[in-house]
Structure formats: C-alpha cells, structure tokens
N, C-alpha and C. Protein backbone atom coordinates (compact mmCIF):
# COMPACT_ATOMS: atom_id res chain seq x y z
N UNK A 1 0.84 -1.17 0.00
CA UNK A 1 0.00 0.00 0.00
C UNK A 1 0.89 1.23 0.00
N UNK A 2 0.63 2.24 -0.90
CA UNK A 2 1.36 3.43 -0.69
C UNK A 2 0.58 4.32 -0.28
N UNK A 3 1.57 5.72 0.03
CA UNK A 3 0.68 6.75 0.34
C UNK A 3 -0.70 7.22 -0.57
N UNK A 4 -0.57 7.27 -1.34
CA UNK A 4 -1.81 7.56 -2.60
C UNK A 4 -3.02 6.62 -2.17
N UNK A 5 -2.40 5.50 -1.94
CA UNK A 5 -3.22 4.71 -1.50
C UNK A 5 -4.00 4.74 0.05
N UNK A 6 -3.29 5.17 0.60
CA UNK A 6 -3.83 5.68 2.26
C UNK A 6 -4.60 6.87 2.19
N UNK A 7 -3.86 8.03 0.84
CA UNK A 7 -5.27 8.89 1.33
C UNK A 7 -6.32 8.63 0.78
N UNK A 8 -6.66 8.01 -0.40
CA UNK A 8 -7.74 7.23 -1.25
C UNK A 8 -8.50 6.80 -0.45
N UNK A 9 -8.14 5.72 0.78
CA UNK A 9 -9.20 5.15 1.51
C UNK A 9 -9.71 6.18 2.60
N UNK A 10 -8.88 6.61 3.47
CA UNK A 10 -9.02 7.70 4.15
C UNK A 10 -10.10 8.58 3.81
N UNK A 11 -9.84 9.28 2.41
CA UNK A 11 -10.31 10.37 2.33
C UNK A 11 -12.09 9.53 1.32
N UNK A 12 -11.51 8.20 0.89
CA UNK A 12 -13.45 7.46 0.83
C UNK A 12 -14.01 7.07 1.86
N UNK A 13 -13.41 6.86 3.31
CA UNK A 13 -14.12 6.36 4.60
C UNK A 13 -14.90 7.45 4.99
N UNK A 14 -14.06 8.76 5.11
CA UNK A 14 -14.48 9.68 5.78
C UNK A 14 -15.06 10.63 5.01
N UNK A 15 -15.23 10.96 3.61
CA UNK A 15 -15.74 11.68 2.94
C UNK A 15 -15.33 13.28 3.26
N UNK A 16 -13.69 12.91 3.69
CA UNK A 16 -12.77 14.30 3.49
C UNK A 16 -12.43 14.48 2.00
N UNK A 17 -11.81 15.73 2.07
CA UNK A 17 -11.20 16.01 -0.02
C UNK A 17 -9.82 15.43 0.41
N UNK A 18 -9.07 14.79 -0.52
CA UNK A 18 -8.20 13.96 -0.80
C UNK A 18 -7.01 15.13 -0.56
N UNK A 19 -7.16 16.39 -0.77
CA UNK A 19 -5.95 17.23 -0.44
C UNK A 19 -5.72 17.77 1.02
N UNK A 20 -7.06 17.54 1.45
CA UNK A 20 -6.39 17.67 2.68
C UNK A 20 -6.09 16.61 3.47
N UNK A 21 -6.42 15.18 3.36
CA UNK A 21 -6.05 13.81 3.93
C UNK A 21 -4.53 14.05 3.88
N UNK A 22 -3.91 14.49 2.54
CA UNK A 22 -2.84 14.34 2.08
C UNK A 22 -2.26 15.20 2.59
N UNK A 23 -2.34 16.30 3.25
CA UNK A 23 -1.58 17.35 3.79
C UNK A 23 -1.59 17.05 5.20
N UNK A 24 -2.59 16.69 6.13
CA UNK A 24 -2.66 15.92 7.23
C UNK A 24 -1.40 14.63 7.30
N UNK A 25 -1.63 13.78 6.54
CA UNK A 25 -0.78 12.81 6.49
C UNK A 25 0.87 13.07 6.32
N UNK A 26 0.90 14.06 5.43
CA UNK A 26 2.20 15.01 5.41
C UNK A 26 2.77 15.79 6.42
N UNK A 27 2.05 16.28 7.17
CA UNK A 27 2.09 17.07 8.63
C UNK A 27 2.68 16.07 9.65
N UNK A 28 2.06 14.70 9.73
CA UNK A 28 1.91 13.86 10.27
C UNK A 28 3.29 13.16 10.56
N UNK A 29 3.53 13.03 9.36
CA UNK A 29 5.06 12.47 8.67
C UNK A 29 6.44 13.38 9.49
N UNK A 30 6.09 14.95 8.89
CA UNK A 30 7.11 15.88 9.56
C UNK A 30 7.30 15.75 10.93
N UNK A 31 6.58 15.83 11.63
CA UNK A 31 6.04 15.87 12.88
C UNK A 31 6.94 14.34 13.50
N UNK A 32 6.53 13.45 13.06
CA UNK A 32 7.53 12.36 13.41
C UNK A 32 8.72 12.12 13.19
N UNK A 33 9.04 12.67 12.04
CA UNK A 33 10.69 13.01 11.59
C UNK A 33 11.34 13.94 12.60
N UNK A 34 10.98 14.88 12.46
CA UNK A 34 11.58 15.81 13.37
C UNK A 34 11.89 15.68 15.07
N UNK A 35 10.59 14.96 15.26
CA UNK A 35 11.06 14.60 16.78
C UNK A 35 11.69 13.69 17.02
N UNK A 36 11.93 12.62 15.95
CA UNK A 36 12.90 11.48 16.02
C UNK A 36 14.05 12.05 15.77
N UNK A 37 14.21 12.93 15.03
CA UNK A 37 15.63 14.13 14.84
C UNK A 37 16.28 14.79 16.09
N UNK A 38 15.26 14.95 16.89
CA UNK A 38 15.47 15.11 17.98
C UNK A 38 15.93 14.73 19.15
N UNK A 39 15.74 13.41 18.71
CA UNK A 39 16.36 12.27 19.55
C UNK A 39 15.14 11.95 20.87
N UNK A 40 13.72 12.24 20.38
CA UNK A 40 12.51 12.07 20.97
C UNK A 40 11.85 10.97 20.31
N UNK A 41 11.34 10.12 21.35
CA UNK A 41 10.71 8.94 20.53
C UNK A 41 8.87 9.32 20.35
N UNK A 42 7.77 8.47 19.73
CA UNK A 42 6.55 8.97 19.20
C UNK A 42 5.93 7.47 19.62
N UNK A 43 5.12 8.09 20.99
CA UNK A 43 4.32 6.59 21.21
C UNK A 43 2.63 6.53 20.74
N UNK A 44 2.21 6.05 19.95
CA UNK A 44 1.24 5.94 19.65
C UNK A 44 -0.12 4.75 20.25
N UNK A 45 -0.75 4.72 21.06
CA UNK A 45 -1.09 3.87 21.63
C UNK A 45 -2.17 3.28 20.92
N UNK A 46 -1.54 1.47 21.08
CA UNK A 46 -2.50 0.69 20.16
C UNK A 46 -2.23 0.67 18.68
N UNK A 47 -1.27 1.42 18.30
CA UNK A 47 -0.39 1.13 17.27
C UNK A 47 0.66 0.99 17.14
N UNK A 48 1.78 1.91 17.68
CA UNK A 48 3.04 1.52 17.89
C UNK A 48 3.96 2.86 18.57
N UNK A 49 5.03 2.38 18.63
CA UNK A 49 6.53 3.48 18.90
C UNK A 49 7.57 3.88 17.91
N UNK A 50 7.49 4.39 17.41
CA UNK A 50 8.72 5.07 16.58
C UNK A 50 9.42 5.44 17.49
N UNK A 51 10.98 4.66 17.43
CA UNK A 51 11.48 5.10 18.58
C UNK A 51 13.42 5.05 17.94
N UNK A 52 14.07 5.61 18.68
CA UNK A 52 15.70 6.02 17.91
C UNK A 52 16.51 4.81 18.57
N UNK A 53 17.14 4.15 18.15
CA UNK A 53 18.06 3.29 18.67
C UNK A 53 19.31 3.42 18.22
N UNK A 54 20.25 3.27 19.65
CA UNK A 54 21.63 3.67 19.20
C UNK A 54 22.34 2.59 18.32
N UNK A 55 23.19 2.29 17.76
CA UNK A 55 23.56 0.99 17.08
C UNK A 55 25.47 1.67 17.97
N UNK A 56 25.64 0.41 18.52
CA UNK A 56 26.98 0.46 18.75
C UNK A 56 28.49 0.44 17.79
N UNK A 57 29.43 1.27 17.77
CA UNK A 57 30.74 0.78 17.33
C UNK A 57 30.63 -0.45 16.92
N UNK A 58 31.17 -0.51 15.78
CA UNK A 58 31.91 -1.91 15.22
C UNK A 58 32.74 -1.71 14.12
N UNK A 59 33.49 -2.95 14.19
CA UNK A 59 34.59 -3.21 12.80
C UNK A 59 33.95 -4.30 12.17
N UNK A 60 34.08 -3.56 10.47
CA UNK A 60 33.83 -3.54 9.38
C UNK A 60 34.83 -4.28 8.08
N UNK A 61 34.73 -4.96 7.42
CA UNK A 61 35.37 -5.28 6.31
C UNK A 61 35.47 -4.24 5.31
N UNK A 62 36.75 -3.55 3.87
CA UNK A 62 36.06 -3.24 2.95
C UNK A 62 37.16 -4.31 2.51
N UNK A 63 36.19 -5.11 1.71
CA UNK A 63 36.69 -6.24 0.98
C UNK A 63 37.27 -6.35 -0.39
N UNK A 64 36.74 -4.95 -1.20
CA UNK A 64 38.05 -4.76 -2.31
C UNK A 64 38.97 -3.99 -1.68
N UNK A 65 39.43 -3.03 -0.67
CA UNK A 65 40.64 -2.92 -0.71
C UNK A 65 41.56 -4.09 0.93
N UNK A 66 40.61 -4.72 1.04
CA UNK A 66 41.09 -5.89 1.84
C UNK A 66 41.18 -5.07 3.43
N UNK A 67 41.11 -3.80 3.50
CA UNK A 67 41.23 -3.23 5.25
C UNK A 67 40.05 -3.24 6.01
N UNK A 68 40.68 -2.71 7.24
CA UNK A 68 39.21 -3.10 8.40
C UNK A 68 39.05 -1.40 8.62
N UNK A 69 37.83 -1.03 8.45
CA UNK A 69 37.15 -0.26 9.19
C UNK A 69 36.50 -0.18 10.35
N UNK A 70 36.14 1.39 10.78
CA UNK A 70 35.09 1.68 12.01
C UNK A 70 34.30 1.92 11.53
N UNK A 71 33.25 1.90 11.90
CA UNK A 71 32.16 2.10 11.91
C UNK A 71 31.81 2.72 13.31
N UNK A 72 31.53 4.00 13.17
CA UNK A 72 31.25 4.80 14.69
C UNK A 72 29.88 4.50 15.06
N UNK A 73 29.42 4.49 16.65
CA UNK A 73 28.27 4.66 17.10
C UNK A 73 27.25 5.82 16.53
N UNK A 74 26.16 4.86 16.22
CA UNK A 74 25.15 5.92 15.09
C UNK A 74 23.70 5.79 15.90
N UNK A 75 22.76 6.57 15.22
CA UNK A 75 21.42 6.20 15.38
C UNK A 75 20.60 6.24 14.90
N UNK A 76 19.92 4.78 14.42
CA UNK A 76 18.91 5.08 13.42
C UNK A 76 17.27 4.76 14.06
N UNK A 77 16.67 4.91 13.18
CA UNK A 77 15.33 5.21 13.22
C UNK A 77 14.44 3.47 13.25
N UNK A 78 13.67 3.27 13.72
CA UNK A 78 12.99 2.15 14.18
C UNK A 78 11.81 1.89 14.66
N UNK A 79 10.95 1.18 14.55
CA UNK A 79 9.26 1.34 14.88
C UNK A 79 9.08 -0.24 15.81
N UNK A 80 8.27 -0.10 16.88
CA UNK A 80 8.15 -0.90 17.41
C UNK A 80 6.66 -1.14 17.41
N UNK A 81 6.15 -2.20 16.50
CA UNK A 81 4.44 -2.30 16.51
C UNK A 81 4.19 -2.63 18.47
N UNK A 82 2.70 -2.38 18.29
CA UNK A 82 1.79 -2.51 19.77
C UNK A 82 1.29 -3.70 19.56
N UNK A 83 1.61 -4.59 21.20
CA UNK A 83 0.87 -5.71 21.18
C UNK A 83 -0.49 -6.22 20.39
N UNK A 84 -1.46 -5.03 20.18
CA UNK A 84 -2.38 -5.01 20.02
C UNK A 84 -2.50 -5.37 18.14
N UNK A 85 -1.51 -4.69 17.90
CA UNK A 85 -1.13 -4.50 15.83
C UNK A 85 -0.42 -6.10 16.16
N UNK A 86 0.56 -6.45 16.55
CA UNK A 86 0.86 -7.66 16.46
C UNK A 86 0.06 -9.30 16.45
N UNK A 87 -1.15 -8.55 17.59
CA UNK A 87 -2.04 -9.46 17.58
C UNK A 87 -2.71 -10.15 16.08
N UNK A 88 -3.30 -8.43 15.63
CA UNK A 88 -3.70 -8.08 14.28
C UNK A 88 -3.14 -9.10 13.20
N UNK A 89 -2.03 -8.62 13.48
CA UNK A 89 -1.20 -9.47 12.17
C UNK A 89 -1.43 -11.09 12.09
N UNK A 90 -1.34 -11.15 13.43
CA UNK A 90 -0.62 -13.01 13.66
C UNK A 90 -2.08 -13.34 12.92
C-alpha cells in the first residue's frame, strides 16, 4: 500500500477532499521526523513506537581494498508495533 493509496481510503471512509487527507498525512510524517531528529521517541497507543536506537561501534570489512574499518556509534530510526497490531497481524 502506498501513500496515494492511504489517502484514497481515508479520504473514501471519511468523505474528506483527498488534499487535505494528504496534507494531514504530510504534517503527520514531519512531525515524526523531526522529533525522532530530535532524539525524541513517538508513542502511539495501540499502534506503535517510533522510537531512535543507538547501534553500537563496530569493525567492518572493505573487501576490495582488503582493510578493516570503524564504523562509529550511530542512530537510526525504528518502529516498534503494539501488542495489540501484532495481535492483528498473527
């Protein structure tokens, strides 16, 4: 499913105009980027956590020129579904 596709249903469930589903949903988006930029996590209850996880130091191969790299402590971005969405799925 893509976005086009989320505001399509969205905006046929609810009998909103499709430009503003889409600008909502866009808002929506920023709004979670940024506070994950922040190094703030986004708990959504009954759906899930967008949440930042550190990934530790490690050594690295580069295998055409045969040396070992670092790889520094980073942090990336990560979603943790809710018991409840997991249920869903199974």
């Amino acid at each position: 499913m893509t976005k086009a596709d989320i505001v399509n249903e969205i905006s046929r469930s609810t009998g909103l105009d499709k430009a503003a589903v889409l600008s909502t949903i866009e808002k929506f988006m920023d709004v979670v980027k940024d506070s994950m930029a922040h190094g703030e996590n986004v708990y959504l209850r009954g759906f899930g956590s967008f949440i930042v996880k550190t990934r530790k130091e490690k050594t690295a191969r580069n295998i055409s020129k045969n040396t070992t790299i670092i790889i520094p402590e980073h942090k990336v971005p990560a979603f943790k579904p809710a018991k409840t969405f997991i249920d869903e799925v199974h």
